[in-house]
Each structure stands twice: as C-alpha cells, then as structure tokens.
C-alpha atoms as a PDB file:
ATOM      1  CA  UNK A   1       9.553 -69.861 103.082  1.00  0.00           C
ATOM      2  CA  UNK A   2       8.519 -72.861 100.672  1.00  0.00           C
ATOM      3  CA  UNK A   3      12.279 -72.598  99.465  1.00  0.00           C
ATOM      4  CA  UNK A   4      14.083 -73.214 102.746  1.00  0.00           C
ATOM      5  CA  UNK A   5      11.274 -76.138 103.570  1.00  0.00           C
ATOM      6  CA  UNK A   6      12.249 -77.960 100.478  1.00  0.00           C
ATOM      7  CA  UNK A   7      15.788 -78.147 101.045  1.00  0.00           C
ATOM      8  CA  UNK A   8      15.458 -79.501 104.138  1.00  0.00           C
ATOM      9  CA  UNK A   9      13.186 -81.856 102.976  1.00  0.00           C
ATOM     10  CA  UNK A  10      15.829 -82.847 100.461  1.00  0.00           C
ATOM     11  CA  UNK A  11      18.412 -83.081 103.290  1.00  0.00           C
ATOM     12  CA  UNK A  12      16.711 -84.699 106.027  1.00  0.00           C
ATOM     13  CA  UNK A  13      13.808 -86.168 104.481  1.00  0.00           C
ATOM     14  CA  UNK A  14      10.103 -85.776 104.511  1.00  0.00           C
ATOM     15  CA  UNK A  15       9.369 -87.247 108.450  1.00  0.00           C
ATOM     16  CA  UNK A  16      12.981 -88.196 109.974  1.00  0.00           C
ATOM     17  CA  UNK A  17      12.603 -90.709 112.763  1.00  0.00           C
ATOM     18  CA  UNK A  18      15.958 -91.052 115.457  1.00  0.00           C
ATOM     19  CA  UNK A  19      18.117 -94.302 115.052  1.00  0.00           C
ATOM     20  CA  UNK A  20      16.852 -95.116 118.858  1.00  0.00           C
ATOM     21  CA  UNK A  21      13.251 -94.827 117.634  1.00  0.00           C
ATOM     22  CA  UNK A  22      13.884 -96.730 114.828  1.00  0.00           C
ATOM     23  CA  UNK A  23      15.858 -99.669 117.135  1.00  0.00           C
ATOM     24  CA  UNK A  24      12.943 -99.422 119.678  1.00  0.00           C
ATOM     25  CA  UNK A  25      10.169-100.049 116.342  1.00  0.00           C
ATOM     26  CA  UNK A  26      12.095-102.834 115.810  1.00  0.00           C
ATOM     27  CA  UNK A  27      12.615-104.430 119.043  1.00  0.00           C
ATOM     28  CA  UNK A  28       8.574-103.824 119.951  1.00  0.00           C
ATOM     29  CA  UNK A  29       7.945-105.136 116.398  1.00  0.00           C
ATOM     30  CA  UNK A  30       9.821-108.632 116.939  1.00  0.00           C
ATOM     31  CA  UNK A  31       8.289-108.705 120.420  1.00  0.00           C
ATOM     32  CA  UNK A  32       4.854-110.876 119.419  1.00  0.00           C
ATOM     33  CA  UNK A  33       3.952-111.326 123.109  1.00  0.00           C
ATOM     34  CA  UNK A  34       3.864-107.756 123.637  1.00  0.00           C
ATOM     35  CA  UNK A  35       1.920-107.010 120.803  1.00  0.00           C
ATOM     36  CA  UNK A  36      -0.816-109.134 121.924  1.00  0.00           C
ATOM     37  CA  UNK A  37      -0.716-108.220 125.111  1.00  0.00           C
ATOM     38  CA  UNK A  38      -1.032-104.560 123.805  1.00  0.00           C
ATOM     39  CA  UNK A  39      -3.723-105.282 121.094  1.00  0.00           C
ATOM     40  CA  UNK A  40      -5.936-106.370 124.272  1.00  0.00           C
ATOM     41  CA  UNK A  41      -5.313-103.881 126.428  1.00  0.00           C
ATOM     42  CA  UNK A  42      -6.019-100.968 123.907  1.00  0.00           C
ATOM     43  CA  UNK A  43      -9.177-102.794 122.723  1.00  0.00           C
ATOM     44  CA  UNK A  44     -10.529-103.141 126.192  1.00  0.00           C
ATOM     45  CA  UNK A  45      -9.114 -99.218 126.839  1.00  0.00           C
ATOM     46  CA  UNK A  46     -11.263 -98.687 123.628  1.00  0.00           C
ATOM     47  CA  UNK A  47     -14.189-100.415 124.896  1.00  0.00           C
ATOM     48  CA  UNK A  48     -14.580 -98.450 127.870  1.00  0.00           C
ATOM     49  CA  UNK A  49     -14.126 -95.309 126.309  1.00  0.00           C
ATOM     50  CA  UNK A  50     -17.047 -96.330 123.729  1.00  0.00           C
ATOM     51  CA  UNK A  51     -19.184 -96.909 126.994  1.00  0.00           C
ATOM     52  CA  UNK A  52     -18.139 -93.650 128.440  1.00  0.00           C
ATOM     53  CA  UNK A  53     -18.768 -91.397 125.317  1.00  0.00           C
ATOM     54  CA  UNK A  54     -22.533 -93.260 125.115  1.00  0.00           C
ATOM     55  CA  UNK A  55     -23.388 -92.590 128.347  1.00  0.00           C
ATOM     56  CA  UNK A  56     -23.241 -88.769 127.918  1.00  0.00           C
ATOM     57  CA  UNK A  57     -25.403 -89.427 125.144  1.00  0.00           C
ATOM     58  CA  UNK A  58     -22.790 -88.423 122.722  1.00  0.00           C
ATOM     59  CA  UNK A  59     -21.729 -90.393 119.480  1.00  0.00           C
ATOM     60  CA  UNK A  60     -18.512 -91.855 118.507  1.00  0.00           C
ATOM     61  CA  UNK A  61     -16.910 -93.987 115.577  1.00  0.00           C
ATOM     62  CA  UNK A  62     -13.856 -95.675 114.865  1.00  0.00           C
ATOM     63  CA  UNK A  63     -12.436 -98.198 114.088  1.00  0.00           C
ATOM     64  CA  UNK A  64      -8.827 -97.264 115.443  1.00  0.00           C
ATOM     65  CA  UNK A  65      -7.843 -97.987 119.384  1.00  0.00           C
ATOM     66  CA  UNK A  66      -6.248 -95.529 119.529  1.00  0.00           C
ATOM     67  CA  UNK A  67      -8.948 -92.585 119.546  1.00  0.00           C
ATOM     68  CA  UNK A  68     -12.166 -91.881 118.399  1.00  0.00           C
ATOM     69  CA  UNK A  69     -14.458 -89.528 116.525  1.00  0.00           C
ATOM     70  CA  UNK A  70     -17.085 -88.503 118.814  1.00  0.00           C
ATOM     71  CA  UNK A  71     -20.063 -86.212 116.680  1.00  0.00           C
ATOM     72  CA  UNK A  72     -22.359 -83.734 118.224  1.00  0.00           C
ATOM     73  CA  UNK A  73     -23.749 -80.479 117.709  1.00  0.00           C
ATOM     74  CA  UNK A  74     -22.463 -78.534 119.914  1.00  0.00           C
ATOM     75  CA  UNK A  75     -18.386 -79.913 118.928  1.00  0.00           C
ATOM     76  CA  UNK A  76     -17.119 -76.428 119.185  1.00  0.00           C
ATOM     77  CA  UNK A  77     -18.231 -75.817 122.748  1.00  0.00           C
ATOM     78  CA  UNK A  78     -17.257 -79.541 123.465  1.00  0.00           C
ATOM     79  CA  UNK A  79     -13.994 -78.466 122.637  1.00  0.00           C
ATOM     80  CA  UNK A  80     -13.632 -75.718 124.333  1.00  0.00           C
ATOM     81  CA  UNK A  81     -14.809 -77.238 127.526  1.00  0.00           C
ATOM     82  CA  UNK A  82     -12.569 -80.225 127.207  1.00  0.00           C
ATOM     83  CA  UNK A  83      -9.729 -77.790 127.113  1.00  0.00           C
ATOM     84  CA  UNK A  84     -10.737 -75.952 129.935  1.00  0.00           C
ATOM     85  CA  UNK A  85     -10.029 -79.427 131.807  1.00  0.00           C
ATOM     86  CA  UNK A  86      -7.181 -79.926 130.178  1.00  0.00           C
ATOM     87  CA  UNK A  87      -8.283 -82.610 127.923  1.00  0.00           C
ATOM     88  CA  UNK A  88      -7.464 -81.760 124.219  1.00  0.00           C
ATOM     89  CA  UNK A  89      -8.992 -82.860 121.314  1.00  0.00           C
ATOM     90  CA  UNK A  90      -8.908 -82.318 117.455  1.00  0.00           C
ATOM     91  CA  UNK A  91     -11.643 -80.193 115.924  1.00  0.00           C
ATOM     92  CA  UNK A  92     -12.119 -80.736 112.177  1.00  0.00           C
ATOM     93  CA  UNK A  93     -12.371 -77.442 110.629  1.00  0.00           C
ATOM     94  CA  UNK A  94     -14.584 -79.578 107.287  1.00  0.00           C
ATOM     95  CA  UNK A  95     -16.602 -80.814 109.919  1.00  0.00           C
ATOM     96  CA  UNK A  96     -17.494 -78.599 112.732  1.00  0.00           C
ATOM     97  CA  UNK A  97     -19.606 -81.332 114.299  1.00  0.00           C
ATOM     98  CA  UNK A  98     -17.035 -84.176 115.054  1.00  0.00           C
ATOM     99  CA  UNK A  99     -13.969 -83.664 117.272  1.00  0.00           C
ATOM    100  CA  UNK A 100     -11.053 -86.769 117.769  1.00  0.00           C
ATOM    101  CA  UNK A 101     -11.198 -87.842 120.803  1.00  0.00           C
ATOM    102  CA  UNK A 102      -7.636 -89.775 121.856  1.00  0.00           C
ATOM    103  CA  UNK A 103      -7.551 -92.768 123.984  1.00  0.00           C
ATOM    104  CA  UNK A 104      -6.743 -91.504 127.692  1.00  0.00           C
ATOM    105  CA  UNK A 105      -3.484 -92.611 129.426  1.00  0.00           C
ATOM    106  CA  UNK A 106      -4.246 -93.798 132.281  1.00  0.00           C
ATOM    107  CA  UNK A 107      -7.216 -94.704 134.718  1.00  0.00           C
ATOM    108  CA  UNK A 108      -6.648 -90.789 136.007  1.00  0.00           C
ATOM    109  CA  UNK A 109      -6.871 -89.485 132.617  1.00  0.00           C
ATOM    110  CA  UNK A 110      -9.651 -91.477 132.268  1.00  0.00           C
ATOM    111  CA  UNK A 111     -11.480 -90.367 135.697  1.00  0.00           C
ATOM    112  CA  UNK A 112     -10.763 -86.838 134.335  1.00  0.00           C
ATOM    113  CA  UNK A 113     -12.228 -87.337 130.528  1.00  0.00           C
ATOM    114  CA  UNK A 114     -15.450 -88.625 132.691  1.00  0.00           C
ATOM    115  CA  UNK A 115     -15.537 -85.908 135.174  1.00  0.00           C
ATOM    116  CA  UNK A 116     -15.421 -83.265 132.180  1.00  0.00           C
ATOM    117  CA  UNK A 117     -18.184 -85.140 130.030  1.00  0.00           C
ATOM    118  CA  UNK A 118     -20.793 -85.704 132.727  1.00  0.00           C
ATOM    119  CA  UNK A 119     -20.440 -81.747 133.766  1.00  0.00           C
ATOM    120  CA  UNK A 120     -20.911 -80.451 129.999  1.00  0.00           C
END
C-alpha cells in the first residue's frame, strides 16, 4: 500500500546504496587510470555493437556506452525472440517500435547477441 511505501521511504530513503558500494564508488572514482582505461574500452564495446546492430539492417541511437536504442518495426517480436535466447531487452510501452538494447558482457555475450540477430 502507498502508506507502508512512504514510511519506508522516510526511514531508509528514496534509493539506499550499501556502505561497501558507496566505499567501492569512491575508490573507482579516485582511480583516474581506471576510468580511462574504462571510458575506452566501453566506447570501443559500443562501437562494435553499433556495427553489429547495422549489419542486421536494424537502427540504433545513443549516445550512452552503456546500451542502446535499437528501432524497428517489428520491436515486439524482436523482443520476444531476443528472450527466447536469453538476451533481454527493454520494450518501451510509449514506443512500441524501439527496444534498449544493453551493452553485452563479454565476447560470449556478444557471439550470442550476434547469433540471435542474424537468425531473426
């Protein structure tokens, strides 16, 4: 009930985060070496997926590394089939022809998003 939600939130706030993710935000934050080292890799991870989404003929945006926004017309079926490989993405229920699209893993989570996409 909308009661017991806002008590909580009043108690534990609106999005509590652990004191070991908080010391780990901090440590990766004072870290600049890592976080160039991770700026490239995700760009080049982002890169690739751009290339992969564009040659199944599909469409993608974003400007985030972290996933993208691939549109089509068929997104609902796209979805469904990307499931059925476990692959999940975000349907927009606004916008039934764009689904999010998060940046894979790992070179097998990769080899799996490709597998899926070129057997639509």
């Amino acid at each position: 009930p909308p009661e017991w939600i806002a008590k909580l939130r009043h108690h534990i706030g609106a999005w509590p985060v652990s004191s070991a993710a908080i010391a780990i935000g901090q440590a990766a934050l004072r870290d600049s070496a890592w976080i160039s080292e991770t700026r490239a890799n995700l760009a080049t991870r982002a890169n690739a997926l751009d290339r992969l989404i564009h040659s199944t003929g599909l469409i993608s945006s974003g400007e985030c590394h972290l996933f993208r926004r691939i549109a089509t017309a068929n997104a609902h079926d796209l979805f469904h089939h990307l499931c059925a490989h476990g692959i999940l993405t975000r349907p927009f229920a606004d916008d039934p022809h764009h689904l999010r699209l998060g940046l894979p893993a790992d070179a097998g989570d990769f080899t799996r998003l490709e597998k899926a996409l070129r057997h639509v």
